[in-house]
Protein backbone atom coordinates (compact mmCIF):
# COMPACT_ATOMS: atom_id res chain seq x y z
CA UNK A 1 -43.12 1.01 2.54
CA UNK A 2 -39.64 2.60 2.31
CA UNK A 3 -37.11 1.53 -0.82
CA UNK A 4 -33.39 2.04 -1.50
CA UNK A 5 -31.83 3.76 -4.24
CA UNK A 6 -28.65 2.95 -5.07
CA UNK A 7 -26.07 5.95 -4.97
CA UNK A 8 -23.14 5.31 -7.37
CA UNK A 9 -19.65 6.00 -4.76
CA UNK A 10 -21.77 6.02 -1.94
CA UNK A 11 -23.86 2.90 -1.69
CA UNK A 12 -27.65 2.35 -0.95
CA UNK A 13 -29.80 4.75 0.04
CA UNK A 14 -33.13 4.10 1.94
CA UNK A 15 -35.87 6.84 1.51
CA UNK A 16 -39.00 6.55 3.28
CA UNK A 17 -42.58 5.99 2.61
CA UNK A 18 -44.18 8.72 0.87
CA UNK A 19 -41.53 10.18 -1.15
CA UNK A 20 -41.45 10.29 -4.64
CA UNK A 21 -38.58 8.95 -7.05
CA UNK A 22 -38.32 12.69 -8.60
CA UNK A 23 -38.16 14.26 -4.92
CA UNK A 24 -35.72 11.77 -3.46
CA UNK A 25 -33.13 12.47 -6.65
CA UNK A 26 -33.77 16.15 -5.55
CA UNK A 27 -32.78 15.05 -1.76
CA UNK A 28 -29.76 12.79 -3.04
CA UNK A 29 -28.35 15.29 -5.23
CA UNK A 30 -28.08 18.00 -2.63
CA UNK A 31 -26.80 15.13 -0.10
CA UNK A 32 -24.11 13.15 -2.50
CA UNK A 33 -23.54 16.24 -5.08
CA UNK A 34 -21.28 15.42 -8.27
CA UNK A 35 -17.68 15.47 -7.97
CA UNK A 36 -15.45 16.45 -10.69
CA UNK A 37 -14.63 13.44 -11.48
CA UNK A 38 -18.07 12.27 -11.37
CA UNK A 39 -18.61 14.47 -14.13
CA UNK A 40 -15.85 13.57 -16.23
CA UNK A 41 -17.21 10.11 -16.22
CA UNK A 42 -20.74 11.58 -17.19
CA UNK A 43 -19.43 13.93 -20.21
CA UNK A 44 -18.50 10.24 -21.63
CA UNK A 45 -21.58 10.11 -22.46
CA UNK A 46 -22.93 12.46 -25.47
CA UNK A 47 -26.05 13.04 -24.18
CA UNK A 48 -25.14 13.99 -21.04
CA UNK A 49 -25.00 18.13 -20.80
CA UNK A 50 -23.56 19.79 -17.93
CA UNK A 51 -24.58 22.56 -16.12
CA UNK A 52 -22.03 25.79 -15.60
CA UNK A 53 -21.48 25.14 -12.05
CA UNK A 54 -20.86 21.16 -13.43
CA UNK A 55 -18.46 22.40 -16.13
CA UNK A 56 -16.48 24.23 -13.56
CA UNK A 57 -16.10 21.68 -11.52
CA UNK A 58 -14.95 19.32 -14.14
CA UNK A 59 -12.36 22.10 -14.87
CA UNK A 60 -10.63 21.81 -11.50
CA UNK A 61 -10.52 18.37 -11.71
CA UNK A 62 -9.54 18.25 -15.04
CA UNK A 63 -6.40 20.49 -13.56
CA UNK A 64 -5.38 18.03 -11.20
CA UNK A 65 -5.17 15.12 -14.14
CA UNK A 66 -3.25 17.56 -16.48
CA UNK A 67 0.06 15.62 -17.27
CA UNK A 68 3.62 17.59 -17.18
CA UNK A 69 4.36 16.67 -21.00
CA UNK A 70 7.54 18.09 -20.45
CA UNK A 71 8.83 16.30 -17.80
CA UNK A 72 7.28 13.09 -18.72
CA UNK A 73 9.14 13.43 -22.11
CA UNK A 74 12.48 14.34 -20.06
CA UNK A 75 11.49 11.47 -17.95
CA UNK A 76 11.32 8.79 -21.18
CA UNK A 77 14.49 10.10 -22.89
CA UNK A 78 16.72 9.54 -19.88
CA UNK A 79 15.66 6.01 -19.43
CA UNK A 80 15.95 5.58 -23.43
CA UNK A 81 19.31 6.89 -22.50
CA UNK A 82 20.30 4.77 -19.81
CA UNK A 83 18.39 1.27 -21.35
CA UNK A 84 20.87 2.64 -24.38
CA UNK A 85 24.15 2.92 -22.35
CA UNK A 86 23.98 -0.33 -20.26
């Protein structure tokens, strides 16, 4: 009898009759790989230890979260400075 595995971002998963729990993770994994972000989420957790090609992936997500410091501290001074003036 076929069950469903839940796939966190992607929903449930039915895998047939016959296939084990350790070979349908195998199947899912190359189907619904880990995003960066999915990783992110994971390295929350201490146990949790990434593989290289993980890792790099969470890098280049990890670029696309990076906050302009700069700007957002140019950003806060001119409204301090026109809250101030008003």
């Amino acid at each position: 009898m076929p069950y469903t595995v839940e796939v966190p971002g992607h929903g449930v998963v039915e895998v047939p009759d016959g296939v084990s729990l350790q070979q349908a993770q195998i199947e899912i994994e190359k189907a619904f790989p880990y995003t960066g972000e999915d990783i992110a989420g994971a390295m929350q957790d201490p146990t949790f230890t990434p593989s290289k090609s993980d890792y790099l992936k969470f890098e280049e997500y990890s670029k696309t979260k990076q906050v302009d410091w700069i700007n957002t501290a140019a950003q806060a001074a001119d409204a301090v400075t026109i809250t101030v003036l008003r």
